[in-house]
PDB file of N, CA and C in Angstrom:
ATOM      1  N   UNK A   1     -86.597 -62.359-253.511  1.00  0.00           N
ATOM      2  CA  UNK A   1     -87.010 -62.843-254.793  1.00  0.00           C
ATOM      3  C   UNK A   1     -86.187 -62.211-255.914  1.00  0.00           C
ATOM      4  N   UNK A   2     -86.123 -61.113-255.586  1.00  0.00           N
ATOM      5  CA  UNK A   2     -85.146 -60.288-256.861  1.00  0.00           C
ATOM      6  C   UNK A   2     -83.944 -60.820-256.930  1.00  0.00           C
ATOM      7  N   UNK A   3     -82.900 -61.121-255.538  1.00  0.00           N
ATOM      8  CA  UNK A   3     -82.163 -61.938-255.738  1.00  0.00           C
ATOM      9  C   UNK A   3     -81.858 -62.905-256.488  1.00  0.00           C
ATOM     10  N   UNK A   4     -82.463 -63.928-256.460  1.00  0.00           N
ATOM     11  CA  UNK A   4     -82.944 -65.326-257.457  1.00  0.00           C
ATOM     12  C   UNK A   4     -83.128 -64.886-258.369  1.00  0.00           C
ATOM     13  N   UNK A   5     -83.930 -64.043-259.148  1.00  0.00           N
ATOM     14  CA  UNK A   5     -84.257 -63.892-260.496  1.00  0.00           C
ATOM     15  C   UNK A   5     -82.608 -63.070-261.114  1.00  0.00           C
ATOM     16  N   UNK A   6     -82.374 -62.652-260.051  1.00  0.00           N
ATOM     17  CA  UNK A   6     -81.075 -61.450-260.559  1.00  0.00           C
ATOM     18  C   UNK A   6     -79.816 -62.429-261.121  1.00  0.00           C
ATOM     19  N   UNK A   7     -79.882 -63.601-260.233  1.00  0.00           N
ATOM     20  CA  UNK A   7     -78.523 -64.326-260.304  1.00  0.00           C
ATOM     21  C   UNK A   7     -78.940 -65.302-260.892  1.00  0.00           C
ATOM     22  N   UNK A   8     -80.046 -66.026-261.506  1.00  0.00           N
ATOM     23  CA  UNK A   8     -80.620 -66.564-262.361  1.00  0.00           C
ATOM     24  C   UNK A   8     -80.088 -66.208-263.361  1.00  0.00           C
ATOM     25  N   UNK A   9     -80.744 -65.115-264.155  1.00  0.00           N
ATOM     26  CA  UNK A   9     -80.761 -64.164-265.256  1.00  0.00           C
ATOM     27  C   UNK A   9     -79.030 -63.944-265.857  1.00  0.00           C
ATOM     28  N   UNK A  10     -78.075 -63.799-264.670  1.00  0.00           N
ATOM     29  CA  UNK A  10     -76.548 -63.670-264.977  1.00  0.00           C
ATOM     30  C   UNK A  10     -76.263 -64.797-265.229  1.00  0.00           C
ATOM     31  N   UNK A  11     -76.452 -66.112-264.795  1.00  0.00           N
ATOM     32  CA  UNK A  11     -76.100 -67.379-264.977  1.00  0.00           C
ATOM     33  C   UNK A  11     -76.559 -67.668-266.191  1.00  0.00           C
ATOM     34  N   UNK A  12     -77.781 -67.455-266.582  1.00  0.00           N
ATOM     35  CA  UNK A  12     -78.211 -67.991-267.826  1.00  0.00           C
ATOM     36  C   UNK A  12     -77.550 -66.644-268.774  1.00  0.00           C
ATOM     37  N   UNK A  13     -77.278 -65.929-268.661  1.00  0.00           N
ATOM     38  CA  UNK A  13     -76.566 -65.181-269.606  1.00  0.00           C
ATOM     39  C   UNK A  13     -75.331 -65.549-269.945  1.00  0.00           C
ATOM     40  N   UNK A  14     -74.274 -65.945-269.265  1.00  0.00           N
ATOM     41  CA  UNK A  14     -72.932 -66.464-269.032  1.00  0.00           C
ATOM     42  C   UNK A  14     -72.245 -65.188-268.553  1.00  0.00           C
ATOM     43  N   UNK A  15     -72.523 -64.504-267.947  1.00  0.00           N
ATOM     44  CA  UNK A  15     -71.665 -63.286-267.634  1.00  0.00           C
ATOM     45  C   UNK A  15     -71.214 -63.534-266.482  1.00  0.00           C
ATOM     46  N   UNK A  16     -71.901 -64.660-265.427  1.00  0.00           N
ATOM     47  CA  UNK A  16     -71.111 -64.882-264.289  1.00  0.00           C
ATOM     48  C   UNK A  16     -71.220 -66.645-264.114  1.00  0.00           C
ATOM     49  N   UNK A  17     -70.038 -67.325-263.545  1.00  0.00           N
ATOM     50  CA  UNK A  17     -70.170 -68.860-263.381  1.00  0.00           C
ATOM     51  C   UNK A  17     -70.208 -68.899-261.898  1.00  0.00           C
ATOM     52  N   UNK A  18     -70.098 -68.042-261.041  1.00  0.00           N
ATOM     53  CA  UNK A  18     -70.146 -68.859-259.889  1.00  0.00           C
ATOM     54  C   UNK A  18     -71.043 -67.346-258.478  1.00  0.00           C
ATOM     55  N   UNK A  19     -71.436 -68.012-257.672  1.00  0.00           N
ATOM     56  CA  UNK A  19     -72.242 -67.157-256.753  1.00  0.00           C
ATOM     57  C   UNK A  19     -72.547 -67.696-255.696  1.00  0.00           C
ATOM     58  N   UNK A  20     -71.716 -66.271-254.584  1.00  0.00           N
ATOM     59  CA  UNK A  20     -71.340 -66.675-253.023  1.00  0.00           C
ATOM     60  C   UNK A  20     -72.671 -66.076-252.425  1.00  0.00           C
ATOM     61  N   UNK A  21     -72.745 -66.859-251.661  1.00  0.00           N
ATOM     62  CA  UNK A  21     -74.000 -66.826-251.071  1.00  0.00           C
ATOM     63  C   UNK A  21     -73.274 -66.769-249.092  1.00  0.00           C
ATOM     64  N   UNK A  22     -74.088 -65.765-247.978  1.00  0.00           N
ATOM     65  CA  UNK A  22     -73.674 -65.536-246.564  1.00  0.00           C
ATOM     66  C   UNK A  22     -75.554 -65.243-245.800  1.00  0.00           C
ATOM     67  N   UNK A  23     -75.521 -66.939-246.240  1.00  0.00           N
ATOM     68  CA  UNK A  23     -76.831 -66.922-246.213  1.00  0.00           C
ATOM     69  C   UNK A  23     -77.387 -68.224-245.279  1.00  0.00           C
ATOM     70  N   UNK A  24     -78.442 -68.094-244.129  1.00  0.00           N
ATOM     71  CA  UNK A  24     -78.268 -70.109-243.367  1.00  0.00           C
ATOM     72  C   UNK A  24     -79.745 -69.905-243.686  1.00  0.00           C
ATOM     73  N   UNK A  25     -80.689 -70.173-245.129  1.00  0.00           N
ATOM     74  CA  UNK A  25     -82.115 -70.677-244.608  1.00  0.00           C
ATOM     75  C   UNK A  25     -82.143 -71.298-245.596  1.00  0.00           C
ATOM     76  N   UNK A  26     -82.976 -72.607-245.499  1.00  0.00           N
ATOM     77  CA  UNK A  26     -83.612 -73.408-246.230  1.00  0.00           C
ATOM     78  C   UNK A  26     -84.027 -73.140-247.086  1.00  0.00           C
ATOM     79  N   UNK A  27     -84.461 -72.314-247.435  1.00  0.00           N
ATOM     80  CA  UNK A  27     -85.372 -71.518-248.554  1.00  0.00           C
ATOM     81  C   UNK A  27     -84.449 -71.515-249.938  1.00  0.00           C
ATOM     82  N   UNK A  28     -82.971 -71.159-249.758  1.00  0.00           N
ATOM     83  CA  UNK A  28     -82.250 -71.053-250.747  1.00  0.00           C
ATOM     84  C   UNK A  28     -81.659 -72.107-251.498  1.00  0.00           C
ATOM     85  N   UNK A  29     -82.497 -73.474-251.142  1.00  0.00           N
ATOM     86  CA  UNK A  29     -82.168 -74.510-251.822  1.00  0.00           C
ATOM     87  C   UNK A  29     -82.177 -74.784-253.180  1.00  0.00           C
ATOM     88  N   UNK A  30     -83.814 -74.180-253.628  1.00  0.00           N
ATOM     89  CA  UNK A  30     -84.097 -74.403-255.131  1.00  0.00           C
ATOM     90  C   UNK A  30     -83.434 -73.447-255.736  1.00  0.00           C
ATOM     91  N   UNK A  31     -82.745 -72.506-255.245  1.00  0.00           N
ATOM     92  CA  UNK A  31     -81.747 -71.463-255.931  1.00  0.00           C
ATOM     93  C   UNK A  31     -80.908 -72.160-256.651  1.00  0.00           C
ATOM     94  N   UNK A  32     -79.890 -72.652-254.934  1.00  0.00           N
ATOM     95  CA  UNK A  32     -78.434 -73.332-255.229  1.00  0.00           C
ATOM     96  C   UNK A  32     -79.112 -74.561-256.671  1.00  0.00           C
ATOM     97  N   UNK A  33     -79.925 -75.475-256.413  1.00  0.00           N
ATOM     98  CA  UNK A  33     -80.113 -76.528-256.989  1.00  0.00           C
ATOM     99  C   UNK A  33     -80.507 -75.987-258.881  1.00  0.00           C
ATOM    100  N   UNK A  34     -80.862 -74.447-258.771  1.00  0.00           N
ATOM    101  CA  UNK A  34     -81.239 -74.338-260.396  1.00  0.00           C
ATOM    102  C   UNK A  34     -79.991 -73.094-260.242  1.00  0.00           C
ATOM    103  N   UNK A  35     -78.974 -73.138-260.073  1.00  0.00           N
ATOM    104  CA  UNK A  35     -77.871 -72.382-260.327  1.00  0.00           C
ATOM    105  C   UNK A  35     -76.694 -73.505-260.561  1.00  0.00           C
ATOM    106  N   UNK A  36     -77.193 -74.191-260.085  1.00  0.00           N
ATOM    107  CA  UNK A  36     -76.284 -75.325-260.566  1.00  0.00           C
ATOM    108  C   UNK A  36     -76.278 -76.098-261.794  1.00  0.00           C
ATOM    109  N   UNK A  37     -77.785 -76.421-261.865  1.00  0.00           N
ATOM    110  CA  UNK A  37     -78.144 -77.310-262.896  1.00  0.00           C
ATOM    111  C   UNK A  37     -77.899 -76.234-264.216  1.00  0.00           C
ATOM    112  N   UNK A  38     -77.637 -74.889-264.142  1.00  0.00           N
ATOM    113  CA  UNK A  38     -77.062 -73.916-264.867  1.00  0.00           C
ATOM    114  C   UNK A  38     -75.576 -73.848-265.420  1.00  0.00           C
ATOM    115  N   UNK A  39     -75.157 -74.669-264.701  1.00  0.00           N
ATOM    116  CA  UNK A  39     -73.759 -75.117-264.669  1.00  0.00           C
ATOM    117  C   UNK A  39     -72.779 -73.828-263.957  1.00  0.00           C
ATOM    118  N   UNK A  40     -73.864 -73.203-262.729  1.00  0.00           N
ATOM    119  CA  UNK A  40     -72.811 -72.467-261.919  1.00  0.00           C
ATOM    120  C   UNK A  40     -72.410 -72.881-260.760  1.00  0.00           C
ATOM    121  N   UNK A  41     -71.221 -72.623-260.604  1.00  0.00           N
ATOM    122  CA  UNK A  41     -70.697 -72.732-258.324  1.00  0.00           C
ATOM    123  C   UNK A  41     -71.395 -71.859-258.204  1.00  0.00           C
ATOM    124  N   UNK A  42     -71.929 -72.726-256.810  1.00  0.00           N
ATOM    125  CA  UNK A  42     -72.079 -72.018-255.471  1.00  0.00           C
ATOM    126  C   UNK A  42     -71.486 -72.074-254.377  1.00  0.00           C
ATOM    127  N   UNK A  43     -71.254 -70.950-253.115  1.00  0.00           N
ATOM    128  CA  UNK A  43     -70.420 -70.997-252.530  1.00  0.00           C
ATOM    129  C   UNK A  43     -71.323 -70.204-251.485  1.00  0.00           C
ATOM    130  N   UNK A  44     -70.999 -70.906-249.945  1.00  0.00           N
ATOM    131  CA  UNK A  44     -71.327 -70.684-248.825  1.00  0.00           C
ATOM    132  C   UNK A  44     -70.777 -70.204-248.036  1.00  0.00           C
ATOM    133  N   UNK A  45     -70.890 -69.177-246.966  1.00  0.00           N
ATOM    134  CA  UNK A  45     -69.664 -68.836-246.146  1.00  0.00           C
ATOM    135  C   UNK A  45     -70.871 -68.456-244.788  1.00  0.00           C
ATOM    136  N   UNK A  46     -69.654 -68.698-244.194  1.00  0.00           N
ATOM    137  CA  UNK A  46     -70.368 -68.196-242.511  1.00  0.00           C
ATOM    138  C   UNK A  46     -70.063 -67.340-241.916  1.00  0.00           C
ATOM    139  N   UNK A  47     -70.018 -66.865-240.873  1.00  0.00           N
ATOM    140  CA  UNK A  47     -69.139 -65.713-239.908  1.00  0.00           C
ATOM    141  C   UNK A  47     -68.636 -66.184-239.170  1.00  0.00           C
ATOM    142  N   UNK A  48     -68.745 -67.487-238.378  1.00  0.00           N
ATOM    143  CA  UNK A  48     -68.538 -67.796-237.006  1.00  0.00           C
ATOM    144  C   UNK A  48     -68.639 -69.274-236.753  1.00  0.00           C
ATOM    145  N   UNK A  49     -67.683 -70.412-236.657  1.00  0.00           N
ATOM    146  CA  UNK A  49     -68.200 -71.578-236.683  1.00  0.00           C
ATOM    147  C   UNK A  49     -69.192 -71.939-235.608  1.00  0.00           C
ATOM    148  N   UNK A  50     -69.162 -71.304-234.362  1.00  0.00           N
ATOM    149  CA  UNK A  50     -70.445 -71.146-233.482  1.00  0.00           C
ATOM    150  C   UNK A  50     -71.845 -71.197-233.943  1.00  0.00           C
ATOM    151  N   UNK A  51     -72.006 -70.318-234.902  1.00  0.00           N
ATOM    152  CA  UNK A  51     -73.465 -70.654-235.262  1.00  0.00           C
ATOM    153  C   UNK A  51     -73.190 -71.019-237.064  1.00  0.00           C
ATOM    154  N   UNK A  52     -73.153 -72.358-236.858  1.00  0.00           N
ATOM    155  CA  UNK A  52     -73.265 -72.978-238.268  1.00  0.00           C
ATOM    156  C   UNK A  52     -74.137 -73.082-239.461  1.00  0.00           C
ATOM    157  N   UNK A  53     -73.951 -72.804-240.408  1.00  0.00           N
ATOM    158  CA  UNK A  53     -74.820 -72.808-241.321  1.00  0.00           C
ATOM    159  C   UNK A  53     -75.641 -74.365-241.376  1.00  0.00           C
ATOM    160  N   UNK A  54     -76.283 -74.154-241.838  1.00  0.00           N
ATOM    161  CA  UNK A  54     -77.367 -75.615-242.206  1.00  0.00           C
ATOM    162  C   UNK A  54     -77.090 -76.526-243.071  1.00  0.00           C
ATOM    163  N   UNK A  55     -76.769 -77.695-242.375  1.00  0.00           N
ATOM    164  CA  UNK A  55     -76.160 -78.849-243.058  1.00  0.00           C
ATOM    165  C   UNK A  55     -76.614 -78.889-244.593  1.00  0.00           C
ATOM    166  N   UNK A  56     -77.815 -79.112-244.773  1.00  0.00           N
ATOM    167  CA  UNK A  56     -78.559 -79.088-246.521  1.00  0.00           C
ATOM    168  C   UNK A  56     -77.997 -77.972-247.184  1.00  0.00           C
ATOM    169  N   UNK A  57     -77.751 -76.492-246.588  1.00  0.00           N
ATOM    170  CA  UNK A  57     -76.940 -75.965-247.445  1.00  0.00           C
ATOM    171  C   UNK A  57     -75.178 -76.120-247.739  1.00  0.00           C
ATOM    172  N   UNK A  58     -74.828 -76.538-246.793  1.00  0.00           N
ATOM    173  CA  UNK A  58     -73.889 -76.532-246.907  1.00  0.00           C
ATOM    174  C   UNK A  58     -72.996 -77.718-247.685  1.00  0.00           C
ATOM    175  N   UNK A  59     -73.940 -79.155-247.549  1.00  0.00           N
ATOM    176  CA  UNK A  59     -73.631 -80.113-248.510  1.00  0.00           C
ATOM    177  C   UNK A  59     -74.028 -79.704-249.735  1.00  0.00           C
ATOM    178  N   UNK A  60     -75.051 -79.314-250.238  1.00  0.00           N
ATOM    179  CA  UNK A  60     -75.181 -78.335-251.268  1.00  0.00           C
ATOM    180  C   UNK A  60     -74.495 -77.618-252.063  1.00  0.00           C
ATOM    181  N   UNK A  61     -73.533 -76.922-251.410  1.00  0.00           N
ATOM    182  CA  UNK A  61     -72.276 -75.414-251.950  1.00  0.00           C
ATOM    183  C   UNK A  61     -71.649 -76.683-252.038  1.00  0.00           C
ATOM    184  N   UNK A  62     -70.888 -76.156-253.511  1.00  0.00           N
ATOM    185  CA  UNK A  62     -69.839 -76.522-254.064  1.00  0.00           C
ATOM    186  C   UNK A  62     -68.671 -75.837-253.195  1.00  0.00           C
ATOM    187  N   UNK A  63     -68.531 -75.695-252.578  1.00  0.00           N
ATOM    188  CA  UNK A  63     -67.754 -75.049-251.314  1.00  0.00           C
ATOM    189  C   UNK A  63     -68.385 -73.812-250.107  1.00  0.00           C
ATOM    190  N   UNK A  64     -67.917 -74.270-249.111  1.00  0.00           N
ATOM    191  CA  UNK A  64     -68.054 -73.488-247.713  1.00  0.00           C
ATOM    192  C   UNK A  64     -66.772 -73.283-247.263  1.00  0.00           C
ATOM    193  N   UNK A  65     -67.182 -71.770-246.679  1.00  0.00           N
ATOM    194  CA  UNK A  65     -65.804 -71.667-245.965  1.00  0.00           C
ATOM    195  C   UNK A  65     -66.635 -70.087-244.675  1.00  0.00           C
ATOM    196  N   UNK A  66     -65.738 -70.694-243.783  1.00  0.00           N
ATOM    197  CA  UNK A  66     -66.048 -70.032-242.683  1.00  0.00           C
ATOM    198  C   UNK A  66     -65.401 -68.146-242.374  1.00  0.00           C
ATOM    199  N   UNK A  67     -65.739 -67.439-242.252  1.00  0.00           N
ATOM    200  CA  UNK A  67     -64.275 -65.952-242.003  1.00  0.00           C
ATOM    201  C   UNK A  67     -64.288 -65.568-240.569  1.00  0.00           C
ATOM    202  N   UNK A  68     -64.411 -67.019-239.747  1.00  0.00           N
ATOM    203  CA  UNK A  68     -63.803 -66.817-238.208  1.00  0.00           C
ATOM    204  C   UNK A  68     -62.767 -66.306-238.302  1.00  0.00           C
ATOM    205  N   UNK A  69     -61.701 -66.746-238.798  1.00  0.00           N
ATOM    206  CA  UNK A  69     -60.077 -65.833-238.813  1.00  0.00           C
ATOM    207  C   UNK A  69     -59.757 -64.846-239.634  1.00  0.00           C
ATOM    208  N   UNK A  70     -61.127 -64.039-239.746  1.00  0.00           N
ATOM    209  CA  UNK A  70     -61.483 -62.423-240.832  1.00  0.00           C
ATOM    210  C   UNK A  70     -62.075 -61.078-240.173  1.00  0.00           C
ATOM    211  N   UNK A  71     -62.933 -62.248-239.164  1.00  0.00           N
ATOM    212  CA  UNK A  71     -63.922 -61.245-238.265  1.00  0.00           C
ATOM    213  C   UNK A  71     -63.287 -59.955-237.772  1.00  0.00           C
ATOM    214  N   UNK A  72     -61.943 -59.986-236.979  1.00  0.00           N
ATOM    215  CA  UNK A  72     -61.227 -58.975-236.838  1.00  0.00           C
ATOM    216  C   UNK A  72     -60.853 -57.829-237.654  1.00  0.00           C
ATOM    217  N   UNK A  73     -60.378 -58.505-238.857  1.00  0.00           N
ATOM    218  CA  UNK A  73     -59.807 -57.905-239.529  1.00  0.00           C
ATOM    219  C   UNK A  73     -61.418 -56.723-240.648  1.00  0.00           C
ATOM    220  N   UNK A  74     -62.160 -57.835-240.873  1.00  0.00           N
ATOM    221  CA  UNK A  74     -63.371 -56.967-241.806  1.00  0.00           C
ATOM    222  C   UNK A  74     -64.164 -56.168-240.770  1.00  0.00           C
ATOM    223  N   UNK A  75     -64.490 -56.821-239.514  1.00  0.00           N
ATOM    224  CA  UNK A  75     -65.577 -56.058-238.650  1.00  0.00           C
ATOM    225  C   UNK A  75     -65.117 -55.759-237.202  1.00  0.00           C
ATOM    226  N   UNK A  76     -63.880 -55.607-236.580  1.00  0.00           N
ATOM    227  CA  UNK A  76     -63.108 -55.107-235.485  1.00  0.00           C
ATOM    228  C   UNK A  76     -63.513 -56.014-234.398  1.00  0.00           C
ATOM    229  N   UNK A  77     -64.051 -57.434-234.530  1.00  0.00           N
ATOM    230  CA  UNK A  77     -64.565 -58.812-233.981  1.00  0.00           C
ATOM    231  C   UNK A  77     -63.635 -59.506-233.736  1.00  0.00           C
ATOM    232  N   UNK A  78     -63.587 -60.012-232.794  1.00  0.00           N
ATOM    233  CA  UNK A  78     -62.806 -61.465-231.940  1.00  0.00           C
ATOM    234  C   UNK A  78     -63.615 -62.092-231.027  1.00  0.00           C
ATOM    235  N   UNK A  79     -64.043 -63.271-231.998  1.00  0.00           N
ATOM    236  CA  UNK A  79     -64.616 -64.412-231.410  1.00  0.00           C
ATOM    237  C   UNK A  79     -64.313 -64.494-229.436  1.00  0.00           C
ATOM    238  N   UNK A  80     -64.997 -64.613-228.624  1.00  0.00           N
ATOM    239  CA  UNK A  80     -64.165 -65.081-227.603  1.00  0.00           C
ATOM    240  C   UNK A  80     -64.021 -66.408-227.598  1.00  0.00           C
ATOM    241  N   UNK A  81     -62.989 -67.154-227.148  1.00  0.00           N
ATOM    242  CA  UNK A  81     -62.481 -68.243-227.077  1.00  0.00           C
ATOM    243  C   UNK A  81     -63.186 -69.015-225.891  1.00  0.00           C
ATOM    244  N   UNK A  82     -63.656 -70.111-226.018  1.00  0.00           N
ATOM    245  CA  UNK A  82     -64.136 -71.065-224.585  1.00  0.00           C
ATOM    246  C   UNK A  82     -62.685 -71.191-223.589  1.00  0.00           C
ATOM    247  N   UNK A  83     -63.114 -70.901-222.523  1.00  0.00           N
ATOM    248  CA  UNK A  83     -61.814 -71.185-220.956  1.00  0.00           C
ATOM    249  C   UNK A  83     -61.880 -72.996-220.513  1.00  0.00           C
ATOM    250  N   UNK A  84     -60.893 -72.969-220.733  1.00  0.00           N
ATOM    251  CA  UNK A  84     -60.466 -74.375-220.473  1.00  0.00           C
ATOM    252  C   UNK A  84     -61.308 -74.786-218.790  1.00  0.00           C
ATOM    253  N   UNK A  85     -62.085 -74.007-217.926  1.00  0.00           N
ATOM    254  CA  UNK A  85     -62.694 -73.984-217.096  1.00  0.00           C
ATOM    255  C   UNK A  85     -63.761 -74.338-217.109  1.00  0.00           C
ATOM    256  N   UNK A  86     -64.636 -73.601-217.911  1.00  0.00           N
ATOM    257  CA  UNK A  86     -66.085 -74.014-218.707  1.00  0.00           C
ATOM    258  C   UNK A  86     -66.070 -75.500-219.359  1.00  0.00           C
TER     259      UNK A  86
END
């Protein structure tokens, strides 16, 4: 909740226009939808295209973007790859 009110409060101040969100629940809809109507971006990101964020949010964000090809580098992570066997 503090969240929302926090990034609310900056938006309606003008001190910030846009807010990334690494977040997959439903819940954060009426956020995105009154951060917008604020006239701020929002922005979605994932970790892993494996487990995808939620379509409603993600049509939602004024952009998504995934950091499958980061994981390594921020958290010492490498996806394993599916075997052409499986």
């Amino acid at each position: 909740m503090e969240l929302a009110c926090d990034a609310l409060q900056l938006v309606a101040d003008r001190r910030i226009d846009s807010v990334g969100f690494l977040v997959n629940d439903r819940d954060y809809i009426p956020l995105f939808k009154a951060l917008q109507r604020l006239g701020a971006n929002t922005y979605i990101s994932g970790l892993d295209i494996r487990q995808p964020v939620q379509k409603s949010l993600v049509d939602l964000a004024d952009l998504y973007h995934t950091f499958e090809s980061d994981l390594d580098l921020f958290f010492g992570y490498t996806p394993a790859t599916q075997s052409s066997e499986e």
